[in-house]
Structures are given as C-alpha cells and as structure tokens.
PDB file of N, CA and C in Angstrom:
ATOM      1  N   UNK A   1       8.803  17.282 -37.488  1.00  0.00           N
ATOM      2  CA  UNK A   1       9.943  18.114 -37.825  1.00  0.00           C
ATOM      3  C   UNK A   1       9.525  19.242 -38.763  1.00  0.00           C
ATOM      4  N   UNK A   2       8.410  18.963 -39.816  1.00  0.00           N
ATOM      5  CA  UNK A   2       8.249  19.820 -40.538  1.00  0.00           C
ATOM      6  C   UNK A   2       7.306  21.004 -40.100  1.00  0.00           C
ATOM      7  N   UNK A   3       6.648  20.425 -39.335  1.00  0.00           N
ATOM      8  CA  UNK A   3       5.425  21.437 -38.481  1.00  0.00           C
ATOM      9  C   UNK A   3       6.664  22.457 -37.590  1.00  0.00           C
ATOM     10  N   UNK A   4       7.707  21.908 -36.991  1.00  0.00           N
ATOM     11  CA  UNK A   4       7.995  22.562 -36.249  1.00  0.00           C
ATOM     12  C   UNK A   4       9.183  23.555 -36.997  1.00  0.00           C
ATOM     13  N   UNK A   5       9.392  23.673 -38.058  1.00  0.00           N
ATOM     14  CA  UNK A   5      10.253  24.073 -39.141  1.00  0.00           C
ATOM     15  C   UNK A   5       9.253  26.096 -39.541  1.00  0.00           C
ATOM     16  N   UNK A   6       8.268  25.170 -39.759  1.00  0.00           N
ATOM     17  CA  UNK A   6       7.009  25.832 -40.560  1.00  0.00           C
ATOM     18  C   UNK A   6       6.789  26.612 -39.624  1.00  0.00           C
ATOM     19  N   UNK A   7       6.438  26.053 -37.626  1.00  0.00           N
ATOM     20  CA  UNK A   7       6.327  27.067 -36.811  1.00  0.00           C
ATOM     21  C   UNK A   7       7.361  28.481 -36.625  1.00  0.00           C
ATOM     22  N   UNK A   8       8.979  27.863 -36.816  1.00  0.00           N
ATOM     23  CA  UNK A   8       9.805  28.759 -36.439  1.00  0.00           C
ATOM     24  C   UNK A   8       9.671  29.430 -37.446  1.00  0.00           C
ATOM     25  N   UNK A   9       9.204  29.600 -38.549  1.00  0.00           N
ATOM     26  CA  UNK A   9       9.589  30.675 -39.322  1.00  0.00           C
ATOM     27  C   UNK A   9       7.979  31.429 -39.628  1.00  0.00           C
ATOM     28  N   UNK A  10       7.185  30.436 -39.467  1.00  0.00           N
ATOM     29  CA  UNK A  10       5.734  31.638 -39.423  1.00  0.00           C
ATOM     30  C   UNK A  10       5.466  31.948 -37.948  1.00  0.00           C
ATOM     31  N   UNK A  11       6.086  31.811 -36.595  1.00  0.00           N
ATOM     32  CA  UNK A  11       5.900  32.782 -35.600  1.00  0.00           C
ATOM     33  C   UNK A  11       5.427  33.731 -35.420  1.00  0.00           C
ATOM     34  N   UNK A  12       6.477  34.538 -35.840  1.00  0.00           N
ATOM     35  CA  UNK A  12       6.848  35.923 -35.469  1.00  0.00           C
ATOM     36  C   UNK A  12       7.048  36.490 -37.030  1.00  0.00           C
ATOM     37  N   UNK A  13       7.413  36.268 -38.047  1.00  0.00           N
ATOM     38  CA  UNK A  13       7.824  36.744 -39.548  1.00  0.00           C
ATOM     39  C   UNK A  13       6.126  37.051 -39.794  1.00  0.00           C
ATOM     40  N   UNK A  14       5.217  36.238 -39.849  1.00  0.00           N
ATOM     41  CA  UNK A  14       4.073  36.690 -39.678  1.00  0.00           C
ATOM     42  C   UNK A  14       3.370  38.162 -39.219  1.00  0.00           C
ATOM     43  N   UNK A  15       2.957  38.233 -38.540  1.00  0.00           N
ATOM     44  CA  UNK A  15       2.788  39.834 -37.873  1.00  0.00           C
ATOM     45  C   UNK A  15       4.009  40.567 -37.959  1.00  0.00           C
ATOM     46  N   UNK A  16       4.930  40.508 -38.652  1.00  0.00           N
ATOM     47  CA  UNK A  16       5.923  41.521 -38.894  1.00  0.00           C
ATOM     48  C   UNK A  16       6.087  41.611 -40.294  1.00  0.00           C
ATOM     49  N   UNK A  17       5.506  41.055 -41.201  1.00  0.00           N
ATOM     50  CA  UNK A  17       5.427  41.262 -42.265  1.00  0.00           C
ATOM     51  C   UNK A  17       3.713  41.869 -42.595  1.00  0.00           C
ATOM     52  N   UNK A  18       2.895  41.103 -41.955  1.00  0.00           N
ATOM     53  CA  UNK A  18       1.525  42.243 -41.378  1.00  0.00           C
ATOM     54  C   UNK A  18       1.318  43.666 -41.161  1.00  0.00           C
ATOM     55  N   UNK A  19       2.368  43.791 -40.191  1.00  0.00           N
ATOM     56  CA  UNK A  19       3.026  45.164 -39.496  1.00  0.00           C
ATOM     57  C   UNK A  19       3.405  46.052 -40.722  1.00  0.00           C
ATOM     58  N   UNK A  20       4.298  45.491 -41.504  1.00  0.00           N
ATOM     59  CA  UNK A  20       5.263  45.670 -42.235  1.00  0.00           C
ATOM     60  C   UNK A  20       6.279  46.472 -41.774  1.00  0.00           C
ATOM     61  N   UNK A  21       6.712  45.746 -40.692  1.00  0.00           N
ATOM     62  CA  UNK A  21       7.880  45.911 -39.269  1.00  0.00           C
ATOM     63  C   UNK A  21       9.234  45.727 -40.163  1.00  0.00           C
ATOM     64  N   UNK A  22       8.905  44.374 -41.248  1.00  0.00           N
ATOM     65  CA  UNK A  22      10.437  44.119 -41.240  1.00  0.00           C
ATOM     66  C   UNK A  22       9.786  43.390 -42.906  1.00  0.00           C
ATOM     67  N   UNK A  23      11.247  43.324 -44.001  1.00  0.00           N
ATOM     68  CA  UNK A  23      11.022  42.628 -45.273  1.00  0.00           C
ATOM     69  C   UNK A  23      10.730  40.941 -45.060  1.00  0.00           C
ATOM     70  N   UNK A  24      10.476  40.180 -45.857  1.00  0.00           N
ATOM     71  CA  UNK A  24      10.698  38.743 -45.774  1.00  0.00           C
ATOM     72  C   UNK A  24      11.528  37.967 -45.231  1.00  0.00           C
ATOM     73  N   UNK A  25      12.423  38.140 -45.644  1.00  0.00           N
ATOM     74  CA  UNK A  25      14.047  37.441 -45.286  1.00  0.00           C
ATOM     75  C   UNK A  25      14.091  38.091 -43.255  1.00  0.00           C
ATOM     76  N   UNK A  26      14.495  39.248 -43.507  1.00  0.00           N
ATOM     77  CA  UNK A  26      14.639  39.300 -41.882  1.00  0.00           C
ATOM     78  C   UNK A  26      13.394  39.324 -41.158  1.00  0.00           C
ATOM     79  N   UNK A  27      12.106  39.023 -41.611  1.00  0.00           N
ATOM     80  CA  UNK A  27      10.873  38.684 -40.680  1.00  0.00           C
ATOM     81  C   UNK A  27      11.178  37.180 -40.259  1.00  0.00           C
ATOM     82  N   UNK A  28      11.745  36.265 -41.761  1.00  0.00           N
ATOM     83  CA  UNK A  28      11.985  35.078 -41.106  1.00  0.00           C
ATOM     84  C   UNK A  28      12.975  34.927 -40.265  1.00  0.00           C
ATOM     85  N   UNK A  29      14.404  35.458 -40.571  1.00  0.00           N
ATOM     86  CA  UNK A  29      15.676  35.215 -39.766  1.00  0.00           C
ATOM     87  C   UNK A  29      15.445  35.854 -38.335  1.00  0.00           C
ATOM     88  N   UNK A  30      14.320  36.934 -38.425  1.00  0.00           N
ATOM     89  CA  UNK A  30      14.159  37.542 -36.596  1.00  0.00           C
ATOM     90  C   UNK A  30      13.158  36.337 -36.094  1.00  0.00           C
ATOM     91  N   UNK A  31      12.365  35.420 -36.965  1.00  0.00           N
ATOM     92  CA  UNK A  31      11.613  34.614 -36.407  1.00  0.00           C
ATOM     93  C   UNK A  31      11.994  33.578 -35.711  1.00  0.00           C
ATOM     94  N   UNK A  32      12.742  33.040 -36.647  1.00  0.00           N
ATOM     95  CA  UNK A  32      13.901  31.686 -36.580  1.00  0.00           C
ATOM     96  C   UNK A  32      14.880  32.518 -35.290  1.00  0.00           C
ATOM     97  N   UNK A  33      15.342  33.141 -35.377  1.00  0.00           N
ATOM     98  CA  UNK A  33      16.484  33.638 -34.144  1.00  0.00           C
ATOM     99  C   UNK A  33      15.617  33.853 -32.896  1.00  0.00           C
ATOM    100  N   UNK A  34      14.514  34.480 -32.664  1.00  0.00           N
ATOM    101  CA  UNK A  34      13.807  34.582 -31.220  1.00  0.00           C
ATOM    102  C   UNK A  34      13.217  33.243 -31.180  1.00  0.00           C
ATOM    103  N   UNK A  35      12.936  31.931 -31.892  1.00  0.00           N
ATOM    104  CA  UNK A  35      11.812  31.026 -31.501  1.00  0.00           C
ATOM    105  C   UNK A  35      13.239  30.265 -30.919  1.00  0.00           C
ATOM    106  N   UNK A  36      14.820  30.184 -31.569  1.00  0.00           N
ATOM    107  CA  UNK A  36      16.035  29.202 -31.094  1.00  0.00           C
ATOM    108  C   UNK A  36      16.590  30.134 -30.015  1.00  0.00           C
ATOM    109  N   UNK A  37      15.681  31.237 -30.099  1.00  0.00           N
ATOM    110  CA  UNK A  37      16.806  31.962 -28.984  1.00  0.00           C
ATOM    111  C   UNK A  37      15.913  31.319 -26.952  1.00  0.00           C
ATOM    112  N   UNK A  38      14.456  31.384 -27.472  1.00  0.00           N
ATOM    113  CA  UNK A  38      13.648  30.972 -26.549  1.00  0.00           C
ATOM    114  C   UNK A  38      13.186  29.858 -26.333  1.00  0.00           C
ATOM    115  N   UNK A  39      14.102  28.680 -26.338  1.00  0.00           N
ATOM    116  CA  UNK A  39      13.617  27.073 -27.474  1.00  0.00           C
ATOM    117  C   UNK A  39      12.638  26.590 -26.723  1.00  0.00           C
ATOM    118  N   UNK A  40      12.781  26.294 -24.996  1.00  0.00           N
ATOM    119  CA  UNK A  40      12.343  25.793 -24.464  1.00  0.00           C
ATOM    120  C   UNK A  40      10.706  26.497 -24.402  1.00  0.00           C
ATOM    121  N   UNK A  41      10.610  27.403 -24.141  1.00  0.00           N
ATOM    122  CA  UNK A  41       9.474  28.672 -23.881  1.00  0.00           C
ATOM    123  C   UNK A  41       8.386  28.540 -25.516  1.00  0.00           C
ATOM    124  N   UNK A  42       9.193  28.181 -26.308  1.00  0.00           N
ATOM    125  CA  UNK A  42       8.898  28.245 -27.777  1.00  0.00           C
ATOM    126  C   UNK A  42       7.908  26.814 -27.988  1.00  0.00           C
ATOM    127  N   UNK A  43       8.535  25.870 -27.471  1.00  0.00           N
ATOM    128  CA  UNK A  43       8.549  24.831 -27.801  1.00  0.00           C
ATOM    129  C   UNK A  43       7.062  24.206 -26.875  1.00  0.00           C
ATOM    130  N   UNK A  44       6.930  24.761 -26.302  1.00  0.00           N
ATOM    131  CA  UNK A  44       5.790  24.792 -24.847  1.00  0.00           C
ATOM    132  C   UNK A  44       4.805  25.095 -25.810  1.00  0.00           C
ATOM    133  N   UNK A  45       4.877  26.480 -26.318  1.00  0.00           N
ATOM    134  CA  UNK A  45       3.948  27.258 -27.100  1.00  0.00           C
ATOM    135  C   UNK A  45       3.583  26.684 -27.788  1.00  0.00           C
ATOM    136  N   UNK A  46       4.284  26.119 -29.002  1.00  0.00           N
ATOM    137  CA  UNK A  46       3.916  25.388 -30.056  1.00  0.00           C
ATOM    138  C   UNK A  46       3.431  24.161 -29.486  1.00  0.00           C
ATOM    139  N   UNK A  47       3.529  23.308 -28.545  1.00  0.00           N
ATOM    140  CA  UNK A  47       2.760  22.121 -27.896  1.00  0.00           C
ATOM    141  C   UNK A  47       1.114  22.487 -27.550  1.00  0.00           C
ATOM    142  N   UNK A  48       1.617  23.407 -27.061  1.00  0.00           N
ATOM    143  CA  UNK A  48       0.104  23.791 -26.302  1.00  0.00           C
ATOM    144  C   UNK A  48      -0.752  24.708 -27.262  1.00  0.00           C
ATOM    145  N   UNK A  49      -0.577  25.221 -28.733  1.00  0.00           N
ATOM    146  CA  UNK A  49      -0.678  25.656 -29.860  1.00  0.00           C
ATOM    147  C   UNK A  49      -1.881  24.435 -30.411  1.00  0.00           C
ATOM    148  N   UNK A  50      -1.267  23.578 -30.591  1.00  0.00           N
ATOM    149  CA  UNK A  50      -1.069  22.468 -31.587  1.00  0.00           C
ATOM    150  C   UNK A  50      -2.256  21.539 -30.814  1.00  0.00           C
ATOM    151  N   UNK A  51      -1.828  20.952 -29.350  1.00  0.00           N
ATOM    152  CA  UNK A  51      -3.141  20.327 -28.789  1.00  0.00           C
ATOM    153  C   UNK A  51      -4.245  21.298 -28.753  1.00  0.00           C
ATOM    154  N   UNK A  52      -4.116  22.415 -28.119  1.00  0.00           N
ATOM    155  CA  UNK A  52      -5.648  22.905 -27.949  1.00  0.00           C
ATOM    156  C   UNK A  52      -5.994  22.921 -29.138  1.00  0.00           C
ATOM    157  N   UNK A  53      -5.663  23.367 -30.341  1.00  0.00           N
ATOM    158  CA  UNK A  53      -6.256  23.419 -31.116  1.00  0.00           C
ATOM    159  C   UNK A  53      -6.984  22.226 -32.102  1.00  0.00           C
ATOM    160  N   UNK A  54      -6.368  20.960 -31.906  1.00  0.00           N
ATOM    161  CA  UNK A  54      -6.945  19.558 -32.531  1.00  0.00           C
ATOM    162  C   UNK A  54      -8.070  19.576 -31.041  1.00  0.00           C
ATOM    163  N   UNK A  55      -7.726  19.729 -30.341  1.00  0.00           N
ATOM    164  CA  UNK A  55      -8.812  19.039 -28.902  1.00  0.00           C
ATOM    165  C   UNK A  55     -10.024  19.941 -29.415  1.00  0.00           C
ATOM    166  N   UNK A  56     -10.073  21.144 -29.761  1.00  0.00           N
ATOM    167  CA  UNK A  56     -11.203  22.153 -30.107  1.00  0.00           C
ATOM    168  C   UNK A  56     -11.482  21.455 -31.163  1.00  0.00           C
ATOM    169  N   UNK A  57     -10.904  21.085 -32.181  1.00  0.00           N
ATOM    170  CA  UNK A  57     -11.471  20.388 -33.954  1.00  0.00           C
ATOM    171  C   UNK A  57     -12.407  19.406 -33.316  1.00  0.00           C
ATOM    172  N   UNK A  58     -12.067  18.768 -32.701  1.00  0.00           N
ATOM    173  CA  UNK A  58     -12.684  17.230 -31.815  1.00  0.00           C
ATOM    174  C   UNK A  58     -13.252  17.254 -31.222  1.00  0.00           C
ATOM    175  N   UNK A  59     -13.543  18.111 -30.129  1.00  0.00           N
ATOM    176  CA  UNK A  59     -14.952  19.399 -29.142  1.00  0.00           C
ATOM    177  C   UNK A  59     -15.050  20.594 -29.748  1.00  0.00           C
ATOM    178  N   UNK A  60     -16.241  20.444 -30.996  1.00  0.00           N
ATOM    179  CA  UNK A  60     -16.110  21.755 -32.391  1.00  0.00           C
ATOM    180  C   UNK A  60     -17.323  22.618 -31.739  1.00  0.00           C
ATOM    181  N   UNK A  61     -17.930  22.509 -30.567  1.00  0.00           N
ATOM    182  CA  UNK A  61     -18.257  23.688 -29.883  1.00  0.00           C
ATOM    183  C   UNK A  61     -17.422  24.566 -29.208  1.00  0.00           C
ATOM    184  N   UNK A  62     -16.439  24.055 -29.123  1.00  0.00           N
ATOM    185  CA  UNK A  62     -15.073  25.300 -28.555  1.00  0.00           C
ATOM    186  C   UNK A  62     -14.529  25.858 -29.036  1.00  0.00           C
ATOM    187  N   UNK A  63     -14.093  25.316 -30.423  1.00  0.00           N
ATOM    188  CA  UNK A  63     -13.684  25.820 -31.290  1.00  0.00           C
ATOM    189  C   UNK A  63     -14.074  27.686 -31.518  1.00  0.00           C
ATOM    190  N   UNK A  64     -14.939  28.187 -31.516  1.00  0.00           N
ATOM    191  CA  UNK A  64     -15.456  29.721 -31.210  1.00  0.00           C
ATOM    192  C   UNK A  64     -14.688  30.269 -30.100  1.00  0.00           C
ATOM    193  N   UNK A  65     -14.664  29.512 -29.214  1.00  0.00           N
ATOM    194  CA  UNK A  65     -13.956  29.735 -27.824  1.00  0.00           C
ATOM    195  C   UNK A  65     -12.643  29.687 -28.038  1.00  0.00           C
ATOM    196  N   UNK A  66     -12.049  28.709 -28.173  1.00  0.00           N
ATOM    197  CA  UNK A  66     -10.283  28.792 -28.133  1.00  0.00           C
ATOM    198  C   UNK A  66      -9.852  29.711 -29.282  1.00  0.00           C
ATOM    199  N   UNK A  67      -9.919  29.705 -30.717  1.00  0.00           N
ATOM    200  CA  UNK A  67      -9.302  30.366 -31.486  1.00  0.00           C
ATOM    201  C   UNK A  67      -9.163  31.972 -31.162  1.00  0.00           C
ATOM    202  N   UNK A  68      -9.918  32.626 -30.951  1.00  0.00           N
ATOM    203  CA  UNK A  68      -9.704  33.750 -30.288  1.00  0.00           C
ATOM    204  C   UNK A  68      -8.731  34.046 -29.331  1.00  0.00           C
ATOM    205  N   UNK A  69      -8.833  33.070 -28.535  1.00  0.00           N
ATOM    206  CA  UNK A  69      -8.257  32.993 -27.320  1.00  0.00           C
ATOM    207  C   UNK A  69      -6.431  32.703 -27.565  1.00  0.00           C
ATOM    208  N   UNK A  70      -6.334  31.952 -28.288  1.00  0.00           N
ATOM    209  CA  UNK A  70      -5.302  31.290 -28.989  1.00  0.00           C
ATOM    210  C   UNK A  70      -4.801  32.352 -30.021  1.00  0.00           C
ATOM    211  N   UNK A  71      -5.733  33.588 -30.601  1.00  0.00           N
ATOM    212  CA  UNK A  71      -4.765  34.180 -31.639  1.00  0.00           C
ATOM    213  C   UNK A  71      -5.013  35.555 -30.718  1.00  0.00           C
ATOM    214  N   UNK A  72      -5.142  35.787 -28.911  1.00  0.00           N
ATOM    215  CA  UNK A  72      -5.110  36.609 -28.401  1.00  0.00           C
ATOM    216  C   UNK A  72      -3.884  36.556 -27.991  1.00  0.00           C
ATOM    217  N   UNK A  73      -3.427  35.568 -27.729  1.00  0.00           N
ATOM    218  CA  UNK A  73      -2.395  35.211 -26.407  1.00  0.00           C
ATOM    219  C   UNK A  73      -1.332  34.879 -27.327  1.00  0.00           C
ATOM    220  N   UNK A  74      -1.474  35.036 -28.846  1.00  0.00           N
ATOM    221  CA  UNK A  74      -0.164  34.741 -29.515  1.00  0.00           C
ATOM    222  C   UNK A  74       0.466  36.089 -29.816  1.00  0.00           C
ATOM    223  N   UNK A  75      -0.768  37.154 -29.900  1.00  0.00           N
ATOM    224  CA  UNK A  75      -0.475  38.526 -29.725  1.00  0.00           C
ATOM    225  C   UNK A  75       0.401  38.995 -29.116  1.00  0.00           C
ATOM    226  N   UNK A  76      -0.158  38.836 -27.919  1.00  0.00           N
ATOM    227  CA  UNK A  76       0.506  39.188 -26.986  1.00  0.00           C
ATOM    228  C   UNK A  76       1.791  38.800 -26.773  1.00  0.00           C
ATOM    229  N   UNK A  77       2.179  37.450 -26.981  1.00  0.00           N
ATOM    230  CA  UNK A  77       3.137  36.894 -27.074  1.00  0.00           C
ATOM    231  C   UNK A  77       4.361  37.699 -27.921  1.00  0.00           C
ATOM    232  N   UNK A  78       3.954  37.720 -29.291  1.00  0.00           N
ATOM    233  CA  UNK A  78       4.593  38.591 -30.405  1.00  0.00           C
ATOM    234  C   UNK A  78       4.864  40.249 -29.794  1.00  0.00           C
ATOM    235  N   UNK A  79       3.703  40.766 -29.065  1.00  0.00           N
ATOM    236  CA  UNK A  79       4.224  42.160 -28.534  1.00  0.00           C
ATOM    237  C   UNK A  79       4.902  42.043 -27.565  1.00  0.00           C
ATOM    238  N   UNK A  80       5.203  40.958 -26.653  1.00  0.00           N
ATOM    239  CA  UNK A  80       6.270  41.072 -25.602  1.00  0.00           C
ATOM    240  C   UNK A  80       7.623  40.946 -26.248  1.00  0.00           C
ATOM    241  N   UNK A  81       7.942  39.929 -27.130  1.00  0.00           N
ATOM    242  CA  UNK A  81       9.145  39.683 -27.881  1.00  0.00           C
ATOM    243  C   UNK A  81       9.342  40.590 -28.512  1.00  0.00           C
ATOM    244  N   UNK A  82       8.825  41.328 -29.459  1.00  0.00           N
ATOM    245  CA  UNK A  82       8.941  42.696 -30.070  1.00  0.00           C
ATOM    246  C   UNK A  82       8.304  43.579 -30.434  1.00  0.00           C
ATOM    247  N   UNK A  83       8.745  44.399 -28.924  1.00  0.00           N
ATOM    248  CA  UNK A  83       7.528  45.715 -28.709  1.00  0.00           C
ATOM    249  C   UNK A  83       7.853  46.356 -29.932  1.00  0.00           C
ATOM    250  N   UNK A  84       6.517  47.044 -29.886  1.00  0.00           N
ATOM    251  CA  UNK A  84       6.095  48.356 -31.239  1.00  0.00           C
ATOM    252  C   UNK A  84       6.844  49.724 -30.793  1.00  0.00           C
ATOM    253  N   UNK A  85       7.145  50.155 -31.726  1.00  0.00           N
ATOM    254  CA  UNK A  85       8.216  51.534 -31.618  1.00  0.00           C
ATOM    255  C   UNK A  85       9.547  51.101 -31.777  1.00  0.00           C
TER     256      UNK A  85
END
C-alpha cells in the first residue's frame, strides 16, 4: 500500500518538478489525478516497474541493461501523458 502511495505521487510530480512544469503541490495532485485517472494502465506499470527491476537486482548483470531501459520507457510514458508545450 505504501509503495503504491509513494508511486502515485512520485510518477509524474517527478519530471515535472525536474521540468519545472508545475510547483509541488500540483506536480503531486496532476500525479495522483493521471496515475487514478489511468488505474488499470498505471497499475500494470508499476507491476512491471517493480518486478523487472528486483529480477535485474537478482540477475545483477542486467541490471546495466534494464535501468536504462526502464527510465527510457518511463519517459516516454510521462511525455505521452503530458506533452511539452
């Protein structure tokens, strides 16, 4: 519960406070509102987040391999939900 607390609000509030897209408060409340607005889609993410990344700790030659890969595709993720401009 708490991991998944911690996910909805460092999502997306993350790279928008990076950006400096948006203040604190509404980086989290736009975070929290697109991760409940997309629960199911969200909820995938954060599964498949969460295993690859212990399965890489545990096969720590991949580890080089997935994290990249994993903070490519979260990118992307974040620029589809909220394009720049």
């Amino acid at each position: 519960f708490i991991a998944f607390l911690l996910y909805c609000v460092s999502a997306f509030a993350v790279p928008l406070l990076c950006e400096r897209r948006a203040g604190l408060v509404n980086a989290v409340a736009a975070s929290v509102r697109i991760v409940f607005g997309n629960f199911a889609p969200a909820l995938l993410w954060a599964a498949l987040l969460g295993m690859l990344t212990i399965a890489s700790v545990l096969l720590l030659p991949l580890l080089p391999l997935t994290l990249p890969w994993l903070a490519y595709a979260s990118r992307a993720l974040y620029r589809q939900a909220l394009p720049p401009g």
